[in-house]
Each structure stands twice: as C-alpha cells, then as structure tokens.
N, C-alpha and C. Protein backbone atom coordinates (compact mmCIF):
# COMPACT_ATOMS: atom_id res chain seq x y z
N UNK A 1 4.82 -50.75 -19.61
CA UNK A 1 6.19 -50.24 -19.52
C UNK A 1 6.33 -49.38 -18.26
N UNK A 2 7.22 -49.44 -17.57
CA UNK A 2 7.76 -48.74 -16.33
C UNK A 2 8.06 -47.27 -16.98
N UNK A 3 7.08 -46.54 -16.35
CA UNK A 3 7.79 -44.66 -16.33
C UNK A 3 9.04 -44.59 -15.71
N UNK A 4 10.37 -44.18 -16.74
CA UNK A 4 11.40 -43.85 -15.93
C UNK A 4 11.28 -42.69 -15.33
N UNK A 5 10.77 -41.91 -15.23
CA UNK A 5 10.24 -41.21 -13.57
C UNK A 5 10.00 -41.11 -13.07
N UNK A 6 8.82 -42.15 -12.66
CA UNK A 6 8.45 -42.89 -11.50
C UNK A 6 9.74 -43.29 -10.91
N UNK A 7 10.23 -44.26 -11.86
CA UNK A 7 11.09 -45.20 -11.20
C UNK A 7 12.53 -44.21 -10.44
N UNK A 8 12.76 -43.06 -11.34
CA UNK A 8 13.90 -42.68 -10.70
C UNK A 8 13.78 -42.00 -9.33
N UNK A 9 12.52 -41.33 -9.19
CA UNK A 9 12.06 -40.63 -7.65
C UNK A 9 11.99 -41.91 -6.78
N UNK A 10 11.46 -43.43 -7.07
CA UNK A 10 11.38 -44.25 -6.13
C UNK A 10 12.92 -44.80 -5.85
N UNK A 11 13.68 -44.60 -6.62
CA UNK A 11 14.75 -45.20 -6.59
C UNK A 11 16.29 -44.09 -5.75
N UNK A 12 15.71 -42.97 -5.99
CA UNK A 12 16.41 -41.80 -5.26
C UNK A 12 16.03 -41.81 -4.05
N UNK A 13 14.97 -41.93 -3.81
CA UNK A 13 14.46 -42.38 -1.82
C UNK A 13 15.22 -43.64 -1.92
N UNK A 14 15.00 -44.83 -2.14
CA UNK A 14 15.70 -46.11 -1.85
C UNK A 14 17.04 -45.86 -1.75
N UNK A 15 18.03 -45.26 -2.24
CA UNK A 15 19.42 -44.16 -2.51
C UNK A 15 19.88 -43.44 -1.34
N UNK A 16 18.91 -42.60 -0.81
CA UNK A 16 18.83 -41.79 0.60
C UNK A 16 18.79 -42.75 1.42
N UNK A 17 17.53 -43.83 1.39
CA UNK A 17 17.44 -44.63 2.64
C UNK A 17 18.82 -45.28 3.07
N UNK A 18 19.08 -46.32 2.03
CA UNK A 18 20.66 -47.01 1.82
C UNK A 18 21.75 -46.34 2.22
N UNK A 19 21.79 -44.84 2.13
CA UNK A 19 23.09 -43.82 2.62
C UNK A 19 23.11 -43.50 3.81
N UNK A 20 22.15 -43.77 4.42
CA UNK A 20 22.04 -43.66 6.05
C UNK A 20 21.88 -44.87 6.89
N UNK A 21 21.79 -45.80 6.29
CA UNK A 21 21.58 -47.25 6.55
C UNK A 21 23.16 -47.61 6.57
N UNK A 22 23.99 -47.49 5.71
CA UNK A 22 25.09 -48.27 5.01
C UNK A 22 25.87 -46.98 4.95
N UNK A 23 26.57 -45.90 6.46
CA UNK A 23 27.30 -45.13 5.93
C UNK A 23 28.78 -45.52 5.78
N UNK A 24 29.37 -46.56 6.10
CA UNK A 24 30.19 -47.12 5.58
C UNK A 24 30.53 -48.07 4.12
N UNK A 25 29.56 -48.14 3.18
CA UNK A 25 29.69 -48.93 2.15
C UNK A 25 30.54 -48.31 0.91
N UNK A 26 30.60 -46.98 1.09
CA UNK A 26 31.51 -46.70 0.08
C UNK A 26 33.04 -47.23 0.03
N UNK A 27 33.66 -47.45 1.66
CA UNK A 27 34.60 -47.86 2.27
C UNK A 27 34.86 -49.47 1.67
N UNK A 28 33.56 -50.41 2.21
CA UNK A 28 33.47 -51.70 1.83
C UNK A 28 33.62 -51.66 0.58
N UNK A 29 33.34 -50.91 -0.54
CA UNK A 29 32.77 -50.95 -1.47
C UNK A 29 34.79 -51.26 -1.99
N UNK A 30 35.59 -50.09 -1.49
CA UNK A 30 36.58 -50.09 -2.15
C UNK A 30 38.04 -50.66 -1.83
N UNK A 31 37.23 -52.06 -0.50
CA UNK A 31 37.87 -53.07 -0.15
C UNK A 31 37.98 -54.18 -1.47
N UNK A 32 37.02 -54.06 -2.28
CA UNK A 32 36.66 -55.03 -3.42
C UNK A 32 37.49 -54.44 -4.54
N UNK A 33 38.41 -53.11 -4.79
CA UNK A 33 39.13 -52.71 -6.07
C UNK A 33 39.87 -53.48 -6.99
N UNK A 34 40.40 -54.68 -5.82
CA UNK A 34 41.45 -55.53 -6.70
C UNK A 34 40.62 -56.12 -7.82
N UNK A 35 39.50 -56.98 -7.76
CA UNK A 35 38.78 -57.48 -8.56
C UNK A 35 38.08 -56.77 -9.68
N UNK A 36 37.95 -55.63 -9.80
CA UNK A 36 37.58 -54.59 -11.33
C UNK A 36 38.63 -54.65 -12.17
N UNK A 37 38.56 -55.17 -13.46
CA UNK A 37 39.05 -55.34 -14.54
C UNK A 37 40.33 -54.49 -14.49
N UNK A 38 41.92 -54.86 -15.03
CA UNK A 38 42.75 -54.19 -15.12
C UNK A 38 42.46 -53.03 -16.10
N UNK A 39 43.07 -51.89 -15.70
CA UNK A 39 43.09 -50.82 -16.59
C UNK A 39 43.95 -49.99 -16.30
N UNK A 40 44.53 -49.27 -17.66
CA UNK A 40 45.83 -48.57 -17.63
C UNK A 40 45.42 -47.00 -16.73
N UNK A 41 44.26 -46.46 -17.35
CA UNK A 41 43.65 -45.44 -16.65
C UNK A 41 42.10 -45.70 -16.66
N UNK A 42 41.80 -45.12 -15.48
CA UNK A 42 40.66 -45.30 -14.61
C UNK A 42 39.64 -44.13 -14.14
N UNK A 43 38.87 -43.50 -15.07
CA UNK A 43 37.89 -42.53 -14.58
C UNK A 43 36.99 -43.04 -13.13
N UNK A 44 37.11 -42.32 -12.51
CA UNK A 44 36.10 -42.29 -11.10
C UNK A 44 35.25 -41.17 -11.79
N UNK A 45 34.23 -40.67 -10.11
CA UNK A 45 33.42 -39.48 -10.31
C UNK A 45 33.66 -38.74 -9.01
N UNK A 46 32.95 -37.57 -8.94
CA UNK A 46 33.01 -36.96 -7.82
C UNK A 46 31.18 -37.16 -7.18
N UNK A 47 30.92 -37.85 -6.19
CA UNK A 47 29.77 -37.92 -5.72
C UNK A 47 29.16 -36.77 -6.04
N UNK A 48 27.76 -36.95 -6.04
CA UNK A 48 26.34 -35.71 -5.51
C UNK A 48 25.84 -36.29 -4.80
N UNK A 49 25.17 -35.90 -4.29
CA UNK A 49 24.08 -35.73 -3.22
C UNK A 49 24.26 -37.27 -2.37
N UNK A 50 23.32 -38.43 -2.31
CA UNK A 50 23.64 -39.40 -2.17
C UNK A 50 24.21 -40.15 -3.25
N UNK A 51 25.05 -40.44 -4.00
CA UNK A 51 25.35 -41.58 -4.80
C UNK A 51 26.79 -41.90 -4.04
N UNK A 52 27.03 -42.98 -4.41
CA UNK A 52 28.04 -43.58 -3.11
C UNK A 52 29.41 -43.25 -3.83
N UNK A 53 30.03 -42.90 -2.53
CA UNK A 53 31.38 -42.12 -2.68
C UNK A 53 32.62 -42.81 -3.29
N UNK A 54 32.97 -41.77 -4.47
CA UNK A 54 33.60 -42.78 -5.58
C UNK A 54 35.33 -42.61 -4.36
N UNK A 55 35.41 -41.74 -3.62
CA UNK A 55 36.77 -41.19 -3.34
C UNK A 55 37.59 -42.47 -2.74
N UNK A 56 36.77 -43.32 -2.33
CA UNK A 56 37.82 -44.42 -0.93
C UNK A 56 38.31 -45.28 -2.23
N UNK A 57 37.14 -45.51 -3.16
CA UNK A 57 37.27 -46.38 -4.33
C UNK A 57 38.81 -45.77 -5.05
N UNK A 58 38.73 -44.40 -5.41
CA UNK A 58 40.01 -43.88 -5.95
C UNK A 58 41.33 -43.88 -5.09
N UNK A 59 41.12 -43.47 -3.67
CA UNK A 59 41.95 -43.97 -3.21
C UNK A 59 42.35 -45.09 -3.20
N UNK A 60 41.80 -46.73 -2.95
CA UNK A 60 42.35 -48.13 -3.03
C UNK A 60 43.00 -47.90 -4.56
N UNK A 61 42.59 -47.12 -5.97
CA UNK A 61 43.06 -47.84 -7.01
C UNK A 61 44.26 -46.84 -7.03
N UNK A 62 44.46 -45.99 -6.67
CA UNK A 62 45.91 -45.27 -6.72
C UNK A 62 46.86 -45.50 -6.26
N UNK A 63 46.83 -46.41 -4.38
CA UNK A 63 47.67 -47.08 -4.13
C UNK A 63 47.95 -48.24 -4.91
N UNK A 64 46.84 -49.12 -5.53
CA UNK A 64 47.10 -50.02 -6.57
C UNK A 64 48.28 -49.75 -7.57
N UNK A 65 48.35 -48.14 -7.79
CA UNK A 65 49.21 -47.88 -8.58
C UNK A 65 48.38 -47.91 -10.23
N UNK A 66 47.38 -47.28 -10.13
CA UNK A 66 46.08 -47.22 -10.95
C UNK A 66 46.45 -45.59 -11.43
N UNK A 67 46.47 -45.12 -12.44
CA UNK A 67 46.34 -43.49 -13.10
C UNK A 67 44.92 -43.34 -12.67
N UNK A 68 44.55 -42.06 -12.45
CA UNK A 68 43.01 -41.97 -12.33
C UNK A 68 42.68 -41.11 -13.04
N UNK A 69 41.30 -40.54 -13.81
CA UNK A 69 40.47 -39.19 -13.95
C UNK A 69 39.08 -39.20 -13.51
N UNK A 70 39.13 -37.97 -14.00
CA UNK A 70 37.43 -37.52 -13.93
C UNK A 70 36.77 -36.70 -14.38
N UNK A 71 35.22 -37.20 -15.01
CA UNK A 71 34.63 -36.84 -16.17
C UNK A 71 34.34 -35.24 -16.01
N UNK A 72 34.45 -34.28 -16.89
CA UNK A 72 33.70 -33.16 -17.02
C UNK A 72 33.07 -33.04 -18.27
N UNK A 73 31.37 -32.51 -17.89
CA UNK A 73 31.05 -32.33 -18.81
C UNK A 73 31.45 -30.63 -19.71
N UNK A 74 31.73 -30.64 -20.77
CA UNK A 74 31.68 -29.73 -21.65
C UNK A 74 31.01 -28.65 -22.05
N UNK A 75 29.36 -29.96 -22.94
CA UNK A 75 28.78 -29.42 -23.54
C UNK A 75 27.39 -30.34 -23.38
N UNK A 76 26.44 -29.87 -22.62
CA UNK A 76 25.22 -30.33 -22.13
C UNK A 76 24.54 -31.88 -23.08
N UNK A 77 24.75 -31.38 -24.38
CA UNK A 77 24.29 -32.51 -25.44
C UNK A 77 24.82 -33.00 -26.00
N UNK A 78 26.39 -33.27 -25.13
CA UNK A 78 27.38 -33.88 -25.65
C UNK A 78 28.17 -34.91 -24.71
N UNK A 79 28.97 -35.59 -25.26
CA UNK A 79 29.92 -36.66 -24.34
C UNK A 79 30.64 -35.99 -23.17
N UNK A 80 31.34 -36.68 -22.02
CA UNK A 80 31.91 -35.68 -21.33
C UNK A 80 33.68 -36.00 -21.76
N UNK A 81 34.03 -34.92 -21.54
CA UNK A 81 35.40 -35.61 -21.33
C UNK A 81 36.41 -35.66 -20.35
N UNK A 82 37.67 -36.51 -20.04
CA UNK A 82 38.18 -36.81 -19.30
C UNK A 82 38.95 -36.02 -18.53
N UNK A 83 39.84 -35.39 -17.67
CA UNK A 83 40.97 -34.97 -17.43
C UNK A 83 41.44 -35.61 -16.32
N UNK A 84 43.01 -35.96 -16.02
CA UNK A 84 43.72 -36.38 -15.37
C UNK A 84 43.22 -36.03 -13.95
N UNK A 85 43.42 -37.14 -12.93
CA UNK A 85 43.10 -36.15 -11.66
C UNK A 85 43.58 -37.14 -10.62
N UNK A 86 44.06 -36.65 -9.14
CA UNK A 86 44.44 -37.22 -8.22
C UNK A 86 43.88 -36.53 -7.00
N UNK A 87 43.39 -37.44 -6.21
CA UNK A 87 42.90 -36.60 -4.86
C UNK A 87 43.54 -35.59 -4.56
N UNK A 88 42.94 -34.42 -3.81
CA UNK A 88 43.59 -33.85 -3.69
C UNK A 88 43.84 -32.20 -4.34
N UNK A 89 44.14 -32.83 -5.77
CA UNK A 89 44.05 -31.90 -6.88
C UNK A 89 42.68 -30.43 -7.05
N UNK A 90 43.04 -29.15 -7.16
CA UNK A 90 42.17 -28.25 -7.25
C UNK A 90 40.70 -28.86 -8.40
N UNK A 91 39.42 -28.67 -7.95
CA UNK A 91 38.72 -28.88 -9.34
C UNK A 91 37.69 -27.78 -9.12
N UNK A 92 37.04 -27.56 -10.41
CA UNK A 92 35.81 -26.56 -10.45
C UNK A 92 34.66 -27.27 -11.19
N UNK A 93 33.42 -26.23 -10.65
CA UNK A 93 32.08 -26.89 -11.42
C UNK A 93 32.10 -27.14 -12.74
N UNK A 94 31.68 -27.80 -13.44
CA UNK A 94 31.91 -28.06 -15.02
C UNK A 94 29.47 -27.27 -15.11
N UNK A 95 30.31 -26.84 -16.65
CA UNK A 95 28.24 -26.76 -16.84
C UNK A 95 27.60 -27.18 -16.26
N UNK A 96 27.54 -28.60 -15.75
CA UNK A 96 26.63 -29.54 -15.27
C UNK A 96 26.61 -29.12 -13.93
N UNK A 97 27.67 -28.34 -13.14
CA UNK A 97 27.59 -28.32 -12.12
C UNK A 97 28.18 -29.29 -11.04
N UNK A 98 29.23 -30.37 -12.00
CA UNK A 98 29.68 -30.94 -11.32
C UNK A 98 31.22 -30.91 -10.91
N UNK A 99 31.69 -30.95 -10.02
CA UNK A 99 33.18 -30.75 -10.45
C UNK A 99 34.48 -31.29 -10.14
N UNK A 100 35.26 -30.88 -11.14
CA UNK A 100 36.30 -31.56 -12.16
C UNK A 100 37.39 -30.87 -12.48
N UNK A 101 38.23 -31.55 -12.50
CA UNK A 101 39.28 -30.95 -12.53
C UNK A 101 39.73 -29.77 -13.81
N UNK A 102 40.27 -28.67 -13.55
CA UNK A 102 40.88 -27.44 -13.82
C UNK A 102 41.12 -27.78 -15.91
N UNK A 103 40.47 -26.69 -16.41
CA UNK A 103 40.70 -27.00 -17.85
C UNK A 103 41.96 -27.07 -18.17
N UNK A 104 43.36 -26.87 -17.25
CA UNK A 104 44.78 -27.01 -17.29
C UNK A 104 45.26 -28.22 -17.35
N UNK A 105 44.45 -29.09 -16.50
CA UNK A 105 44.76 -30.81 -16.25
C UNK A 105 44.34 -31.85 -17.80
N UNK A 106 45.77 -32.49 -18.12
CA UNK A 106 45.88 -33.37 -19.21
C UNK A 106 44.42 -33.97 -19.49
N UNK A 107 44.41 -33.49 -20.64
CA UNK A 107 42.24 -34.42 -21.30
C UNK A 107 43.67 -35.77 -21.63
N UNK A 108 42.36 -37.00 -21.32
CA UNK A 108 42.69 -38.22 -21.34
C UNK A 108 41.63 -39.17 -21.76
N UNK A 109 41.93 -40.51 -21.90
CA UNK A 109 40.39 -41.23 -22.45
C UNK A 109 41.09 -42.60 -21.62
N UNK A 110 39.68 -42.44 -20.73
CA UNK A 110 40.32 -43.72 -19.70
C UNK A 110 39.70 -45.11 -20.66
N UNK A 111 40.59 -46.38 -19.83
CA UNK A 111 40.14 -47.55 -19.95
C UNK A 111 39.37 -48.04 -19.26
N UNK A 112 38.79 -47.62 -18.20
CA UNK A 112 38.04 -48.21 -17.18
C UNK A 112 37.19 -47.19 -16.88
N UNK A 113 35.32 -46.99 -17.30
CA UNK A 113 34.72 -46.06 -16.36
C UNK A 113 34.05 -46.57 -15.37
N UNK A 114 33.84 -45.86 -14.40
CA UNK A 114 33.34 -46.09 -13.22
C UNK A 114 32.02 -45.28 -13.05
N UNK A 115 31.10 -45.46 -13.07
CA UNK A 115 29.62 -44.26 -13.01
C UNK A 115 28.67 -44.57 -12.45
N UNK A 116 28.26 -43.25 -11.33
CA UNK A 116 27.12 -43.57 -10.66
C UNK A 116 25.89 -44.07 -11.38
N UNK A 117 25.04 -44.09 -10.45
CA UNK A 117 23.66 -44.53 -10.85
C UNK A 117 22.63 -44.59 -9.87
N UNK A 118 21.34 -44.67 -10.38
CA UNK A 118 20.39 -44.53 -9.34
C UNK A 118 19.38 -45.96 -9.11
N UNK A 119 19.82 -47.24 -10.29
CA UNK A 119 19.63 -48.51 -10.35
C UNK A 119 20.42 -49.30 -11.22
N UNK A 120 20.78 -50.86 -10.92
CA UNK A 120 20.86 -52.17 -11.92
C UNK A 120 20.22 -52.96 -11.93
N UNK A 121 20.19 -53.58 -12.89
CA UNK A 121 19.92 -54.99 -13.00
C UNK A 121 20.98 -56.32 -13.16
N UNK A 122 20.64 -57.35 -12.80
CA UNK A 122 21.55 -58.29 -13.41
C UNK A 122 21.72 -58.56 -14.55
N UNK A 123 21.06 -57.96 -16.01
CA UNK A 123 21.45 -58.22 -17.07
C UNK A 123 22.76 -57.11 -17.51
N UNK A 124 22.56 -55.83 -16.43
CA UNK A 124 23.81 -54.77 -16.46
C UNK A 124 23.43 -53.51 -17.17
N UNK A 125 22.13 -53.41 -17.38
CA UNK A 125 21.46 -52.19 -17.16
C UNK A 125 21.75 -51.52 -16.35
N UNK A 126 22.17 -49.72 -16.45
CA UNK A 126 21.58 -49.01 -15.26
C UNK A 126 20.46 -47.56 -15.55
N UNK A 127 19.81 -47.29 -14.68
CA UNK A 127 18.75 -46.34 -14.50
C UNK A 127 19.93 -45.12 -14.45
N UNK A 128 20.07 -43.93 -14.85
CA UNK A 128 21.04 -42.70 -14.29
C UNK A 128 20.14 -41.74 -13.78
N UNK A 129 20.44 -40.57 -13.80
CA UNK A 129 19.75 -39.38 -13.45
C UNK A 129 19.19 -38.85 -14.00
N UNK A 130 19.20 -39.42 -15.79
CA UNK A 130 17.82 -39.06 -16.81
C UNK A 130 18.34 -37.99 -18.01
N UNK A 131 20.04 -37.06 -17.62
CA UNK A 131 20.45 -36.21 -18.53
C UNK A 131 21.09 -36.86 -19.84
N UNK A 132 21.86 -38.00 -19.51
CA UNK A 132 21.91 -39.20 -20.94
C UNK A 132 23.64 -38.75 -20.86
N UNK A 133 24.06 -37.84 -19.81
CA UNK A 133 25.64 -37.57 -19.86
C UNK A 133 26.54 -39.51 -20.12
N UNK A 134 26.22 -40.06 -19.59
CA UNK A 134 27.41 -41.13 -19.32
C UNK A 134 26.92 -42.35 -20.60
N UNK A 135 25.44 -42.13 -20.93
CA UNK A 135 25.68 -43.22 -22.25
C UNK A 135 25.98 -42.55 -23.36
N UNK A 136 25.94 -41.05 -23.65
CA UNK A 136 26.66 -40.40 -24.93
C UNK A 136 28.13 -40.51 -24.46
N UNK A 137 28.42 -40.90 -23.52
CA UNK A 137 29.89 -40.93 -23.12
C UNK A 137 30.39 -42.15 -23.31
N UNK A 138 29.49 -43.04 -22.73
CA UNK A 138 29.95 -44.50 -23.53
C UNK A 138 29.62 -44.86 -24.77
N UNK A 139 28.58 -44.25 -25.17
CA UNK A 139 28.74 -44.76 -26.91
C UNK A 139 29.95 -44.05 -27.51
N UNK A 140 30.47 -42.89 -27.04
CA UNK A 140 31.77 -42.34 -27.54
C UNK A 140 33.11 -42.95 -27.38
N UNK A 141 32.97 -43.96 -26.76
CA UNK A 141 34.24 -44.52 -25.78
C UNK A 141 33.94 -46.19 -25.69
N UNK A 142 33.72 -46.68 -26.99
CA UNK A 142 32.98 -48.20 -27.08
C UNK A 142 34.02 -48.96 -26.47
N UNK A 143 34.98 -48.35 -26.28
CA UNK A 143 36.29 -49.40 -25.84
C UNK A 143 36.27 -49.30 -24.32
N UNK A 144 36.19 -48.43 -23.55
CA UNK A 144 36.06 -48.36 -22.17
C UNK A 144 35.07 -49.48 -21.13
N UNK A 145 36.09 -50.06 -20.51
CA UNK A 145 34.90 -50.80 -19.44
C UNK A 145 33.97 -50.24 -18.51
N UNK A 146 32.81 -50.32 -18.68
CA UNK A 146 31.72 -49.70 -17.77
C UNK A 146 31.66 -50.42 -16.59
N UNK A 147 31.66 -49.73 -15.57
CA UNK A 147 31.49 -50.47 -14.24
C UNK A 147 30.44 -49.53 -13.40
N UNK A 148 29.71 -49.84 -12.65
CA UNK A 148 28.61 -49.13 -11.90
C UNK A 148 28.60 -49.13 -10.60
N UNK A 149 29.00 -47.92 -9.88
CA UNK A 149 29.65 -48.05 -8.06
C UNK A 149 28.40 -48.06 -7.65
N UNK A 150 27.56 -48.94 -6.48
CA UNK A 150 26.44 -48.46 -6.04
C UNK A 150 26.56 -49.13 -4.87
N UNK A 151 25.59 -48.96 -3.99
CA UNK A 151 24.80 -49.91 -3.18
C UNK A 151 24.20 -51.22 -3.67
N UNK A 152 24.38 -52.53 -3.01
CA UNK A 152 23.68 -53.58 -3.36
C UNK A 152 21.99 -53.32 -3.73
N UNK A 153 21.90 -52.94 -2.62
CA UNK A 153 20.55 -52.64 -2.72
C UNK A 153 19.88 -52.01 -3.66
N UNK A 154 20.29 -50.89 -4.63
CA UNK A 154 20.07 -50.55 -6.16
C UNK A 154 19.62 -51.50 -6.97
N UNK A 155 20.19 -52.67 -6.97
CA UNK A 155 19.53 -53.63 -7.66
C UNK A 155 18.50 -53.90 -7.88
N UNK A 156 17.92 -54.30 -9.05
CA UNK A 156 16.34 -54.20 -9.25
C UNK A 156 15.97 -55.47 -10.09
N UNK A 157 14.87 -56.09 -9.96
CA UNK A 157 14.22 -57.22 -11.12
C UNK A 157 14.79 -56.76 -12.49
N UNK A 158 14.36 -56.14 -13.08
CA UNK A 158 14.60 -55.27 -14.58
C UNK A 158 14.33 -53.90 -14.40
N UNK A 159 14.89 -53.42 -15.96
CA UNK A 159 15.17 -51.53 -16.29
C UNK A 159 14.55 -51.56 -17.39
N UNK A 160 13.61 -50.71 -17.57
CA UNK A 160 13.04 -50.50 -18.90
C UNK A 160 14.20 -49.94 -20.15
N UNK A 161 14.59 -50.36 -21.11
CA UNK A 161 15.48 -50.30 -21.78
C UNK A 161 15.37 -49.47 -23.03
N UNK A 162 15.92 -48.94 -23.34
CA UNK A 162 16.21 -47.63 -24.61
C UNK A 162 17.54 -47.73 -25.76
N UNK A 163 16.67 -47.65 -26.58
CA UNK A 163 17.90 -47.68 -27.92
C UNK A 163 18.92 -46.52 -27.41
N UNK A 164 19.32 -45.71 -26.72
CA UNK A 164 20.51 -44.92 -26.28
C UNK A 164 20.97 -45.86 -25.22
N UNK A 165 20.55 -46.48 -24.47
CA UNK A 165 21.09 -46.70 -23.26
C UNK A 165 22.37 -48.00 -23.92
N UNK A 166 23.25 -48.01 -22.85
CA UNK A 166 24.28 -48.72 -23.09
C UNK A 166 24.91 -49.17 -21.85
N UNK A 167 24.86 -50.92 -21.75
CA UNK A 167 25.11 -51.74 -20.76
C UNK A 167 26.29 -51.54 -20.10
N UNK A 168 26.17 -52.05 -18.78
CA UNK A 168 27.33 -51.69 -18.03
C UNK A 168 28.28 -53.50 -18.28
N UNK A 169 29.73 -53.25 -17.93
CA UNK A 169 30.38 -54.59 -17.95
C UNK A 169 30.34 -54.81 -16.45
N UNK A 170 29.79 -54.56 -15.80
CA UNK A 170 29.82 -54.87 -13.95
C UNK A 170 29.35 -53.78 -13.52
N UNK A 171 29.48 -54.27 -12.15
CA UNK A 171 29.10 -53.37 -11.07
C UNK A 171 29.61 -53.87 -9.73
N UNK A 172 30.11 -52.72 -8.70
CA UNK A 172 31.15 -53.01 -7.81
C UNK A 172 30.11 -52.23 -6.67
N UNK A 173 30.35 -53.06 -5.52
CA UNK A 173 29.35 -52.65 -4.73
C UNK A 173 29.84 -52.96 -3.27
N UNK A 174 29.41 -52.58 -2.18
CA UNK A 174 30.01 -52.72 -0.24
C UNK A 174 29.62 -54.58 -0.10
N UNK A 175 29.39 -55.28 -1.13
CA UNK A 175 29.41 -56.86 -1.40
C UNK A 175 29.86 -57.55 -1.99
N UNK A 176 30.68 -56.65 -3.41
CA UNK A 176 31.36 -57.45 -3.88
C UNK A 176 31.70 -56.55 -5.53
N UNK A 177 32.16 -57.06 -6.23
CA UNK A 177 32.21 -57.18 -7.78
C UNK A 177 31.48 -57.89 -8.32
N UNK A 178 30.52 -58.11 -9.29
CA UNK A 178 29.95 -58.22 -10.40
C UNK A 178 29.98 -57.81 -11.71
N UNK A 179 30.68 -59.17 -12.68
CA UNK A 179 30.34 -59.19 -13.68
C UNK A 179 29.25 -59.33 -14.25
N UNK A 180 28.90 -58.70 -15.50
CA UNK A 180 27.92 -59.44 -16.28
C UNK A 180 28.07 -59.81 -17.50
N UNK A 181 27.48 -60.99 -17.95
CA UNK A 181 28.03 -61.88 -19.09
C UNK A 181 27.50 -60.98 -20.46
C-alpha cells in the first residue's frame, strides 16, 4: 500500500514544479468553464500556496452568469460551509486559516464543488492535503457535483483509497474537462 505521506510530500514538489512550469494554466484552465456541469450555484476556493488558482475559473463562471461561493471551514472536525461570494468581496481567515467570506455573507449549499487537490486519478480519486475538510464536506452534500481544479500533470496511475474518501465527478484542468464514469 502507498503511504499517503509519502505520496503527498512527492506530490506537493510535483505541484511547485508544475506552478512554475505552467504559470499560465490557471488561465487555460478557465478557458474550459463552459464544459463543467450546469449548476445553479457554484463553490470555488481561494488558492494556498501552490494549488492552481481557482479566481480566473470564478471569474469565466460569473460572466457565464454562474452564482458563486466559498467554503469556510467552521469547525476543524467538521463539514465546511458555504457563503455567498463574488470577487472582490471583503473575506477573513476561517479556523483553518483559510479565507472566506465575512460571517455576514448569505450561508448557501452549492450545486457544483470545485476543490483543490494535491493528486487524481482516472477512476476520480483525489489525494487532498490530509485534514479530510472537503470529503466530510462531500459526504454532507451527496448531491453536489465534485469537480477537481488542477494541473494535468497531478494525474497519477492510482490513489490508495479509504472508506472516508469520496470520488470526484471530474476534473477540469489548463487541457481540458474530464469526466469520470
């Protein structure tokens, strides 16, 4: 069995390498918006460090005429939840440290998530950052389409797999859209 910590340190260099290789792919990435599944509302994220920039992506789906949010977490061992958000808009760190829009902005439960990652596979696995935020979020939200913004290059043979983990419906990337069956 593959150590998922091995794999996530090798896969966070491969992440760095790709972000300096490909500093335009977030751009390409959100030339491809039309093709992600219709949805009434649409969670993005706000990048860290290297994971590829959800913002050009939110921008193409707003001119689409797409509602958007974005996730804050709450409560460390818990789901995150949504609030309304548009570029632009004031946000602050959530616990996690990530941040999100203002506890003032409408909580919402999108139809479409969008979530980084640090690998896929073609069966629609992804590797995350190891805190378990976005599959307690999708097992909370069984109705939401999972989609996974990355670099092509993330892609991997296989993901060692876990009774928590929970498949993505695609992945949208500076090559294209991908479904998976």
């Amino acid at each position: 069995m593959i150590d998922k910590r091995e794999l996530r340190a090798a896969m966070r260099a491969e992440r760095r390498r790709l972000a300096e290789l490909e500093p335009g792919a977030a751009d390409r990435a959100a030339g491809h918006a039309a093709r992600l599944p219709v949805a009434g509302l649409t969670a993005v994220y706000h990048a860290i460090g290297t994971e590829l920039d959800a913002l050009p992506l939110a921008r193409a789906l707003l001119e689409a005429g797409r509602a958007l949010c974005l996730p804050v977490a709450v409560d460390r061992d818990g789901p995150m939840i949504f609030r309304r958000w548009t570029p632009g808009d004031p946000l602050e760190a959530d616990p996690a440290g990530v941040p999100g829009p203002l506890p003032l902005a409408e909580a919402v439960v999108p139809d479409l998530i969008v979530t980084p990652l640090l690998a896929f596979d073609a069966r629609g696995w992804r590797l995350g950052q190891g805190g378990g935020h976005y599959d307690r979020t999708f097992a909370a939200t069984p109705h939401a389409v999972r989609i996974g913004l990355a670099y092509a290059g993330q892609e991997v043979a296989g993901l060692p797999v876990e009774a928590h983990d929970v498949r993505l419906h695609g992945v949208l990337t500076e090559v294209g859209y991908t479904p998976f069956p």
